[in-house]
Protein backbone atom coordinates (compact mmCIF):
# COMPACT_ATOMS: atom_id res chain seq x y z
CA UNK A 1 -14.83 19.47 17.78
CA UNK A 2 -13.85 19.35 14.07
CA UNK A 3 -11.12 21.47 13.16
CA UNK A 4 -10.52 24.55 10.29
CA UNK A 5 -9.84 23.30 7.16
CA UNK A 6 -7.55 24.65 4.34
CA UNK A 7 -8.54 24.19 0.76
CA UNK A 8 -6.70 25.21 -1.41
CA UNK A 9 -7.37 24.61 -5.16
CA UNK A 10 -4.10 25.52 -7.01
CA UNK A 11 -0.29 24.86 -5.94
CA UNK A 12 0.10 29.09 -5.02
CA UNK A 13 -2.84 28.65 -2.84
CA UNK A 14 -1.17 25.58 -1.44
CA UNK A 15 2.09 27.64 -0.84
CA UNK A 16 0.48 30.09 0.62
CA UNK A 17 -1.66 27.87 2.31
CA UNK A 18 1.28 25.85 4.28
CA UNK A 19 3.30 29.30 4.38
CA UNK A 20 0.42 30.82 6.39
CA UNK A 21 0.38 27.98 8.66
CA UNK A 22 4.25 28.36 9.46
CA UNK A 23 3.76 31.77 10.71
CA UNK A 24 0.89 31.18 12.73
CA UNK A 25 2.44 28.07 14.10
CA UNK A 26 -0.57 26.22 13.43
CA UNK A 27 0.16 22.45 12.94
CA UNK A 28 -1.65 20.57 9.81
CA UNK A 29 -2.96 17.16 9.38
CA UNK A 30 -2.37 16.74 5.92
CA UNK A 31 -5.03 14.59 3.83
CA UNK A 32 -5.69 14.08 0.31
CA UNK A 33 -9.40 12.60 0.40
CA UNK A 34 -9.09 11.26 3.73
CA UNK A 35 -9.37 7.57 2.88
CA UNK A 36 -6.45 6.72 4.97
CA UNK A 37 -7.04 8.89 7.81
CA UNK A 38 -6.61 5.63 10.02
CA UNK A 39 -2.95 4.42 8.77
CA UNK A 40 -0.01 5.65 10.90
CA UNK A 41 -0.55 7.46 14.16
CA UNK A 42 -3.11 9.71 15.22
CA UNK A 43 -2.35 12.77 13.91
CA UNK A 44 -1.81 15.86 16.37
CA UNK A 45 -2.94 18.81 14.54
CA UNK A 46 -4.72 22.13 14.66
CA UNK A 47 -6.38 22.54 11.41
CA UNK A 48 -6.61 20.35 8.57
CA UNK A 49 -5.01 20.93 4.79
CA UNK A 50 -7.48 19.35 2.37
CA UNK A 51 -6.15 18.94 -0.91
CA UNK A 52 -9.36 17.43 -2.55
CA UNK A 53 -9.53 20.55 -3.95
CA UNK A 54 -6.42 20.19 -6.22
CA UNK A 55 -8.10 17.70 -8.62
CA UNK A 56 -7.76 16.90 -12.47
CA UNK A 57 -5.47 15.59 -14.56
CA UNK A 58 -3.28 18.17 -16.17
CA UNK A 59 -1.50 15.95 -18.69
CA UNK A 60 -1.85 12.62 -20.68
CA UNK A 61 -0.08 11.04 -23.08
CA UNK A 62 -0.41 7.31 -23.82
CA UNK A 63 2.34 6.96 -26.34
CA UNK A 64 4.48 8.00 -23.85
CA UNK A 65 3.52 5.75 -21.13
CA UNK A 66 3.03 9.52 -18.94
CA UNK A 67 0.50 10.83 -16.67
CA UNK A 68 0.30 14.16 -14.46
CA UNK A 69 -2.27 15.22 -11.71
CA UNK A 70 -3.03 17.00 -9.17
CA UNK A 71 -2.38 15.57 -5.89
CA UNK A 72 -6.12 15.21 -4.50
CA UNK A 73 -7.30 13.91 -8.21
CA UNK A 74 -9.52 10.30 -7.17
CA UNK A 75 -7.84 7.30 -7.76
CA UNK A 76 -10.63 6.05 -9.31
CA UNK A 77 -11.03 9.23 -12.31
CA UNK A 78 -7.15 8.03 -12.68
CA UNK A 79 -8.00 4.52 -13.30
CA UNK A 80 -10.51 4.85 -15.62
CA UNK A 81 -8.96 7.52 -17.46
CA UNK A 82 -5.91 4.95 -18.01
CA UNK A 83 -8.99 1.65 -18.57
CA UNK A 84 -10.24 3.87 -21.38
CA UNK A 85 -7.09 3.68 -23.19
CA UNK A 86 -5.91 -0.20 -21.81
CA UNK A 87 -3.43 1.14 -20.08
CA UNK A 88 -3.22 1.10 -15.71
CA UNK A 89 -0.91 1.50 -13.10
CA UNK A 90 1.18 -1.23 -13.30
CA UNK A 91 2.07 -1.15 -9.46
CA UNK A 92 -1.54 -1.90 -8.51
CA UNK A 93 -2.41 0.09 -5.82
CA UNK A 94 -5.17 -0.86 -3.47
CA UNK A 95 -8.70 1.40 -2.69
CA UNK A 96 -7.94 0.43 0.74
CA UNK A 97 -10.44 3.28 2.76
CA UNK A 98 -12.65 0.83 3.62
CA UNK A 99 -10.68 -0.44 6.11
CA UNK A 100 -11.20 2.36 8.26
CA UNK A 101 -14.44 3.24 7.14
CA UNK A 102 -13.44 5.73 4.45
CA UNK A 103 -14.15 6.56 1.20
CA UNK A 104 -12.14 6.41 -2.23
CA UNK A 105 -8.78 7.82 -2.25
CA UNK A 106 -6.46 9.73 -4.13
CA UNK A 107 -3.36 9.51 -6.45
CA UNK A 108 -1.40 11.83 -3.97
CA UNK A 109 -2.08 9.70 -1.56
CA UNK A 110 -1.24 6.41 -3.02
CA UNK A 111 2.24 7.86 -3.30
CA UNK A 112 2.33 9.48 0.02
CA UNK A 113 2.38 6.28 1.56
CA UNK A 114 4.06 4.01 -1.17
CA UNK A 115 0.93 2.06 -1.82
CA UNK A 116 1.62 -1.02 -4.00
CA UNK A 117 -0.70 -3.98 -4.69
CA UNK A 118 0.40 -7.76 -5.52
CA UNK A 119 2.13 -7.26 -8.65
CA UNK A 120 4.49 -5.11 -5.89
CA UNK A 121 7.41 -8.15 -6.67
CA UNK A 122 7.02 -7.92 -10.30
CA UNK A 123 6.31 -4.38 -11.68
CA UNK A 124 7.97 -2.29 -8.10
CA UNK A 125 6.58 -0.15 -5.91
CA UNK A 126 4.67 2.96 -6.38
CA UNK A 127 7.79 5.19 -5.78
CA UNK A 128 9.44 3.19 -8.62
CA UNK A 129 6.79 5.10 -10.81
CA UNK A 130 6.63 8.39 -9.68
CA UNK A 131 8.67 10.58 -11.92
CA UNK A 132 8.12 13.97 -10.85
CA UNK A 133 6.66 15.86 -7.87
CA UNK A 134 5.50 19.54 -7.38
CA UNK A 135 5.29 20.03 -3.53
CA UNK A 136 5.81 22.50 -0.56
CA UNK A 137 7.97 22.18 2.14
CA UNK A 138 7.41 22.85 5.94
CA UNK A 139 9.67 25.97 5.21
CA UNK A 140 6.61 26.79 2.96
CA UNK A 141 9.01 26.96 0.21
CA UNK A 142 7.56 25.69 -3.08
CA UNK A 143 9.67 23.17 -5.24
CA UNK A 144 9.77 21.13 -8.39
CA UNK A 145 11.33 17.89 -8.78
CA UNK A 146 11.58 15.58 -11.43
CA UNK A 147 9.94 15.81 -14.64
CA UNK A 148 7.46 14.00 -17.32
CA UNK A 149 10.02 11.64 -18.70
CA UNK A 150 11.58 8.61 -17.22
CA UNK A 151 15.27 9.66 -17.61
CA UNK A 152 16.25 12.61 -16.39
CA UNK A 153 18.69 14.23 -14.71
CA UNK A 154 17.56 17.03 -12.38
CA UNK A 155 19.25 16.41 -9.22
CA UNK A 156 18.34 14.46 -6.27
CA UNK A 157 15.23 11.81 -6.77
CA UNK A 158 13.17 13.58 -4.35
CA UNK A 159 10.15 11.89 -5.26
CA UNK A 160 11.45 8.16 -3.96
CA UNK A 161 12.38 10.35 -0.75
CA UNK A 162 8.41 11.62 -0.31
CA UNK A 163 7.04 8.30 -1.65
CA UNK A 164 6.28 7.03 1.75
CA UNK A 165 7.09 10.08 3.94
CA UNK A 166 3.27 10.32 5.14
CA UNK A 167 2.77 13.96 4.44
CA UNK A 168 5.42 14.40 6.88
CA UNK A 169 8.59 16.38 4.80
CA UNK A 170 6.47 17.73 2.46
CA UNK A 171 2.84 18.50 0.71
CA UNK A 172 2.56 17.11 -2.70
CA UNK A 173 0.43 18.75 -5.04
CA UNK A 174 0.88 17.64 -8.17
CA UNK A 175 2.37 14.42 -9.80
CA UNK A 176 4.00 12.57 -12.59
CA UNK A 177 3.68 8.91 -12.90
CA UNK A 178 4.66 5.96 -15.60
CA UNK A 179 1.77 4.34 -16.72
CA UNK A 180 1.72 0.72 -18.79
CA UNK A 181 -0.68 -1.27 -21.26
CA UNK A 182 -3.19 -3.41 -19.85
CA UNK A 183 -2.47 -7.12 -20.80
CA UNK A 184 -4.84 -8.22 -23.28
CA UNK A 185 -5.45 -11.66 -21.42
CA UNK A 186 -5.24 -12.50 -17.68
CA UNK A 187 -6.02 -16.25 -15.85
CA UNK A 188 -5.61 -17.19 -12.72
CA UNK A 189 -4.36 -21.35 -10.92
CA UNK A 190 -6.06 -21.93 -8.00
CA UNK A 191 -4.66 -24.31 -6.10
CA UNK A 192 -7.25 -25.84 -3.79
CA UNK A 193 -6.03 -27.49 0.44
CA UNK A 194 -2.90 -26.22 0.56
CA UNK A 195 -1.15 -25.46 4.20
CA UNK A 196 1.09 -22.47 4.40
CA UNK A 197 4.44 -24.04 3.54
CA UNK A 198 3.21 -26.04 0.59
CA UNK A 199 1.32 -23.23 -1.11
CA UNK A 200 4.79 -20.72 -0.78
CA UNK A 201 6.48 -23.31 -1.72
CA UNK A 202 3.84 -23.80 -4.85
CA UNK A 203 3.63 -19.84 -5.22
CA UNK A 204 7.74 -19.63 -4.77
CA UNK A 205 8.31 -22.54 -7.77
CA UNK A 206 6.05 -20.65 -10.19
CA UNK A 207 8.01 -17.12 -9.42
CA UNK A 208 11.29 -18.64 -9.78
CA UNK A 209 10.33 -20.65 -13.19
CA UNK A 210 10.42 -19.51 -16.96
CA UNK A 211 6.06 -18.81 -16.55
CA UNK A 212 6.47 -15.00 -15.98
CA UNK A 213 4.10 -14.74 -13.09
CA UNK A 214 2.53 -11.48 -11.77
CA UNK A 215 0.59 -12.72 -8.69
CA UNK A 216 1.46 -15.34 -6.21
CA UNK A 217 -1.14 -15.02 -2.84
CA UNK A 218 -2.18 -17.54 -0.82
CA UNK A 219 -5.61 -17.55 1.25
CA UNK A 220 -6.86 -19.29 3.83
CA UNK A 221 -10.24 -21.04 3.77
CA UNK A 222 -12.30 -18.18 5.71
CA UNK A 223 -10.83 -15.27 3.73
CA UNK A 224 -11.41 -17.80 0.40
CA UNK A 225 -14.67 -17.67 1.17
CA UNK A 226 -15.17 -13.91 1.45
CA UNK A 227 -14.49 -14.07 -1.81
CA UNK A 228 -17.48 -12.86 -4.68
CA UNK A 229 -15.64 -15.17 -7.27
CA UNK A 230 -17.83 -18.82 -7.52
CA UNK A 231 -14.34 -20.76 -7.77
CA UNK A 232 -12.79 -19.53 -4.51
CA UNK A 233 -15.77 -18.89 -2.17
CA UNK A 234 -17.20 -22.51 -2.96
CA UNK A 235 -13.80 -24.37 -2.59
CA UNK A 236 -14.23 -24.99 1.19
CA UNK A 237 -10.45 -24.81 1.54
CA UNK A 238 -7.10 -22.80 1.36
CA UNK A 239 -6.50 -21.45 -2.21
CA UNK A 240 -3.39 -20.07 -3.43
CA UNK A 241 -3.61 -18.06 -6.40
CA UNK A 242 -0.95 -17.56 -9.23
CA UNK A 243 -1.92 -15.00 -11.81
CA UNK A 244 -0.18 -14.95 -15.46
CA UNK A 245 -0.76 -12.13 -18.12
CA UNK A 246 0.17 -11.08 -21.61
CA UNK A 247 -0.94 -11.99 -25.26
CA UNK A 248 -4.06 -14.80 -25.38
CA UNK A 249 -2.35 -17.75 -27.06
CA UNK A 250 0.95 -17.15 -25.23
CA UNK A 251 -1.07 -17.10 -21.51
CA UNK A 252 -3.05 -20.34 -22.45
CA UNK A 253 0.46 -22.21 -22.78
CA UNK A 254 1.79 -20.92 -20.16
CA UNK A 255 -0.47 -21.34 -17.95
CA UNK A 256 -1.34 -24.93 -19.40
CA UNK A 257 2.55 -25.83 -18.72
CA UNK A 258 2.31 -23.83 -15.42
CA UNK A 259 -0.65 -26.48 -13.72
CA UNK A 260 1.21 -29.30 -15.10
CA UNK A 261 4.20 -28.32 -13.14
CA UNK A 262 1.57 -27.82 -9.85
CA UNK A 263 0.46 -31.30 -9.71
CA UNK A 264 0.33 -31.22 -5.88
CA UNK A 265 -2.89 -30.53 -5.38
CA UNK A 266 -6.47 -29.68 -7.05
CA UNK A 267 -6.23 -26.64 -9.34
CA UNK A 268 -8.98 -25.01 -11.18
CA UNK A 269 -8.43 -21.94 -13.35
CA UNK A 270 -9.96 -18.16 -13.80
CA UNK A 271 -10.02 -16.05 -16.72
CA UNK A 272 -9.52 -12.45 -17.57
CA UNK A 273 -13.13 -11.22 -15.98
CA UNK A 274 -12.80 -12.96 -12.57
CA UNK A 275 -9.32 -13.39 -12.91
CA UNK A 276 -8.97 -9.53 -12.13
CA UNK A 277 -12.52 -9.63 -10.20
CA UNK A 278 -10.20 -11.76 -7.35
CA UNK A 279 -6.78 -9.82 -7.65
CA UNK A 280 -8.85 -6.70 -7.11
CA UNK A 281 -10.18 -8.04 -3.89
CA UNK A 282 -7.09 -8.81 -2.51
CA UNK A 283 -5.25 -5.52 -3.97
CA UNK A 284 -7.79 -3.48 -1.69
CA UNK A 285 -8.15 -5.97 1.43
CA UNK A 286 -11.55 -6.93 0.63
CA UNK A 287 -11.15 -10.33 2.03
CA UNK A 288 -9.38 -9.78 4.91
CA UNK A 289 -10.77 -10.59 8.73
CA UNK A 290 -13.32 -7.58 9.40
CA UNK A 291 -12.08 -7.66 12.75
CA UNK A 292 -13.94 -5.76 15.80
CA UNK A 293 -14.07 -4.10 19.08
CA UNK A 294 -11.29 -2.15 20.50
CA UNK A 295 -8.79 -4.96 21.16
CA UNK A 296 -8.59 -5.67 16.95
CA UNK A 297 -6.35 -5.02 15.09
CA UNK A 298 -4.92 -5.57 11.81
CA UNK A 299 -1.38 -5.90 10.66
CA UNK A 300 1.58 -5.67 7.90
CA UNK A 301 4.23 -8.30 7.84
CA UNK A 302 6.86 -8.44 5.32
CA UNK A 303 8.90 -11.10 5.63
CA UNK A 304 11.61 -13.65 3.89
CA UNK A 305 9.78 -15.46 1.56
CA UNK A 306 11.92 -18.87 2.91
CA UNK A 307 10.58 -18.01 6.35
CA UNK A 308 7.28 -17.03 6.03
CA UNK A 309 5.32 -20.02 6.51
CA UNK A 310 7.27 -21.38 9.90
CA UNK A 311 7.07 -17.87 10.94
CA UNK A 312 3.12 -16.79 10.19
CA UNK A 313 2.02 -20.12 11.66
CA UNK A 314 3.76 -19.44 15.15
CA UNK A 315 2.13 -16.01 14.72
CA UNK A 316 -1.17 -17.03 14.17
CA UNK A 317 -0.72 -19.55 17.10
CA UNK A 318 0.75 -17.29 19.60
CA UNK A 319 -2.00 -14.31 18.91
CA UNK A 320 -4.84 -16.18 17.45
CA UNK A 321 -5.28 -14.15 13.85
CA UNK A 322 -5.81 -15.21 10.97
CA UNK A 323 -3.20 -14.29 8.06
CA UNK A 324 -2.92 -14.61 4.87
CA UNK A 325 -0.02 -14.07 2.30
CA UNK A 326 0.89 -12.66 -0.79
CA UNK A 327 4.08 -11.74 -2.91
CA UNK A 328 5.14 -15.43 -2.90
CA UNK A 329 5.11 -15.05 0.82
CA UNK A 330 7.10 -12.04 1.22
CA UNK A 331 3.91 -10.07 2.88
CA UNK A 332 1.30 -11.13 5.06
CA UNK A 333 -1.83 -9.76 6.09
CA UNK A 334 -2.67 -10.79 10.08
CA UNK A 335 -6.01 -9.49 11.70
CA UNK A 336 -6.41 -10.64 15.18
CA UNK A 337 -10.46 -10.37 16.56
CA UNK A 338 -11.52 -8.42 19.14
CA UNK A 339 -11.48 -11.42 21.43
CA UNK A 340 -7.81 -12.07 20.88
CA UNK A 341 -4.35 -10.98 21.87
CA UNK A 342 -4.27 -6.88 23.16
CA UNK A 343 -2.33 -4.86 20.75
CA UNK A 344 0.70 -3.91 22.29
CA UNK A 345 1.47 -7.62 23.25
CA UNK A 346 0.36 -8.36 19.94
CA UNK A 347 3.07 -5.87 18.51
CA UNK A 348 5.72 -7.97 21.00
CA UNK A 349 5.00 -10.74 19.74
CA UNK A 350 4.93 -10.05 16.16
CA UNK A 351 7.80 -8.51 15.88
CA UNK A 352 9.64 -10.48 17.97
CA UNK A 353 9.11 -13.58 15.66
CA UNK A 354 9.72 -11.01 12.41
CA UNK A 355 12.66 -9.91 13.37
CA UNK A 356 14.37 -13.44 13.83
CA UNK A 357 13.48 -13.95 10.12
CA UNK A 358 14.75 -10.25 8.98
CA UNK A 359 11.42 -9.38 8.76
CA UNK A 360 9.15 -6.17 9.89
CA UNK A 361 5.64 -5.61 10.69
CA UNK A 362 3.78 -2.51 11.08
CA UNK A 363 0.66 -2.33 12.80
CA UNK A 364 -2.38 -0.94 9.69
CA UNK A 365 -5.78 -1.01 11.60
CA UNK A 366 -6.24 -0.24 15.54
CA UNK A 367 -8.14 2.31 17.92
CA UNK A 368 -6.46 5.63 18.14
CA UNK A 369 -5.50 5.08 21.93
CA UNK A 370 -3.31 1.70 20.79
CA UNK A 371 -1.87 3.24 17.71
CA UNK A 372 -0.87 6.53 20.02
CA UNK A 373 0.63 3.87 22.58
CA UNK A 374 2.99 1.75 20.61
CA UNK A 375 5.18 2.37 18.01
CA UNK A 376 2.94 2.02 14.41
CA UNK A 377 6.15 1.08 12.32
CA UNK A 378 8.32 -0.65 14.69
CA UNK A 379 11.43 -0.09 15.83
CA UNK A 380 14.47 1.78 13.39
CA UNK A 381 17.74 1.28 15.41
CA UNK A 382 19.35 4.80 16.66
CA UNK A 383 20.83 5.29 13.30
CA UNK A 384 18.40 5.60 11.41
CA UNK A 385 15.85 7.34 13.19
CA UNK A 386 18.42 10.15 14.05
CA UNK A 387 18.94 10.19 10.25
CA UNK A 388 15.16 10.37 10.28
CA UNK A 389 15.08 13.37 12.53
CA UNK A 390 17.86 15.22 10.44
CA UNK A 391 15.61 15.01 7.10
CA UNK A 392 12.13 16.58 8.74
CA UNK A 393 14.36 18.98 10.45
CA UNK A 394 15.36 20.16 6.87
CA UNK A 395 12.45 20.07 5.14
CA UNK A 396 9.66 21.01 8.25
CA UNK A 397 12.06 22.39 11.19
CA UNK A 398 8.86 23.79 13.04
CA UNK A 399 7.08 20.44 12.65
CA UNK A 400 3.90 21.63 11.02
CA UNK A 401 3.28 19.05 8.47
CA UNK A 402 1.18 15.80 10.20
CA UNK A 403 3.19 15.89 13.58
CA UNK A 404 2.92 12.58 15.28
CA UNK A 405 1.95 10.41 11.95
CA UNK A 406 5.19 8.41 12.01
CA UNK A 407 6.87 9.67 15.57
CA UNK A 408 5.23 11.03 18.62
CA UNK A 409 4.83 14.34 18.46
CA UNK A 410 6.83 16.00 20.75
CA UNK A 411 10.10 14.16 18.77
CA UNK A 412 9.00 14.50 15.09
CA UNK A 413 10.85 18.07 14.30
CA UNK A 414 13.48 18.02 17.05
């Protein structure tokens, strides 16, 4: 049976809305547009708060490198606002809904979850851009935070704090971000029959050298091939990507010096059209193992990028996915078929083998019965997650805001 929904269309209404909810004590699954409905844990809820509502952007300034919105604004109204004037979000966030059968999502909810794309290593993460936040607390309390330049001093950052809370502290309705120019010119090397350790090791020497990378991925030959770029899908082999940007004439020699320093295997090279034509396939999982029936599953790895390769092949061996990398290695994307390991011995393994590197994984795509069974974002230690407890208990002490998204339920406001 669907739920109520709450709509509320400006940030009183919102105040009102979540203030409403806290004396009813009726429990809200929090969603922007929806489009990532599927990440986290099932959400136990009794009505729904939809901000799609709270749409438009209030402010723009491109001398100023400043934007403002509403919290349920599209992504995709943001990014073309910003195209219009060459300008983007230089954190590259992903339209990633269509990995659980969604829609488009929205700039509140990039944010929310602290979505970056591959130029994550190079330009930071989406909480690295958010400057300011209008939001309401599970207390129902409305509060400001944050403002529409980069430096300022007002207090606590409380936007890095919600960048990646889930909906779960508080309800953001409105937000200030740092936008950047567009490069004028963009190529892409390919670098064609890599394995896993020689293409980090490839991506790794072009990150750490004087070429000013912003993309460093690695494929292998069945997710090259879901590719809609001629280059990749034909190559009939691994291909790890390196992506340079900037002026024209100063890209060309870079990238010319770059492929002379790669001479360890067959490269071919991109420019600006299907240069960014691949980078956005990748940047919203376009090419990553559909994956089906109820024992898929798809994951998150971030690990060492020394390790990764040693580590993501015993991985793929032990479970059967297939992965592929980006950040120079640092993340990996694993989807294991229907046919393949079961999902909680799938989450044993992988983070068994993550955790011997330093790394983490946390489990993106899976029915709602395995993501309500295991633990979605692994394991904190006692410390933290009691520190973890102490924060919602301050800002939602009656657990109203998307109980269960990141811990069970019956723990997530104790």
């Amino acid at each position: 049976m669907a739920l109520p929904r709450f709509a509320p269309d400006t940030l009183d209404g919102l105040r009102d809305a979540v203030a409403g909810a806290l004396a009813d004590g009726t429990r809200l699954a929090v969603e922007g547009r929806g489009s990532k409905r599927g990440l986290g844990r099932p959400v136990v809820a009794d009505a729904v708060l939809d901000l799609s509502a709270l749409s438009g952007i209030t402010y723009y300034e491109p001398g100023e490198l400043v934007m403002e919105a509403m919290a349920g604004t599209p992504l995709a109204e943001i990014e073309a606002e910003l195209a219009a004037k060459n300008q983007h979000l230089a954190f590259e966030p992903g339209e990633v809904g269509h990995l659980w059968g969604a829609g488009g999502g929205s700039i509140g909810g990039v944010f929310a979850c602290n979505l970056s794309g591959p130029r994550r290593p190079f330009a930071g993460a989406a909480r690295d851009h958010l400057l300011g936040v209008a939001a309401v607390s599970g207390r129902g309390e409305a509060f400001s935070a944050g403002g529409r330049v980069v430096k300022n001093v007002t207090g606590y950052d409380m936007g890095k704090l919600l960048a990646g809370s889930f909906g779960t502290l508080s309800v953001m309705g409105r937000v200030t971000f740092k936008v950047l120019p567009r490069a004028e010119s963009e190529r892409t090397i390919l670098l064609f029959g890599l394995e896993p350790g020689g293409a980090i090791a490839a991506l790794a020497k072009a990150g750490f050298g004087p070429w000013d990378i912003s993309g460093a991925a690695w494929l292998p030959a069945d997710a090259a091939a879901r590719s809609a770029v001629g280059y990749v899908a034909g190559a009939g082999a691994s291909v790890a990507a390196i992506r340079l940007e900037g002026a024209r004439g100063a890209v060309a020699e870079r990238c010319a010096a770059l492929r002379g320093a790669l001479s360890i295997a067959p490269t071919e090279e991109l420019h600006t059209h299907n240069s960014r034509k691949l980078w956005a396939e990748m940047r919203d999982g376009r090419l990553i193992a559909p994956g089906q029936g109820p024992l898929s599953s798809l994951w998150r790895l971030t690990l060492p990028s020394a390790d990764a390769a040693s580590v993501l092949s015993t991985i793929a061996e032990r479970t059967g996915g297939e992965f592929s990398s980006d950040w120079q290695g640092g993340l990996a994307w694993l989807a294991i078929g229907g046919d393949g390991m079961d999902v909680a011995e799938a989450a044993a393994v992988l983070r068994a083998e993550a955790a011997i590197a330093g790394g983490h994984a946390v489990l993106w795509r899976a029915t709602d019965d395995a993501r309500s069974a295991i633990s979605v974002f692994g394991d904190q230690g006692d410390a933290i997650s009691a520190l973890v407890r102490r924060i919602k208990s301050n800002f939602d002490p009656a657990g109203i805001l998307n109980p269960g998204r990141m811990a069970p339920a019956a723990d997530s406001a104790s």
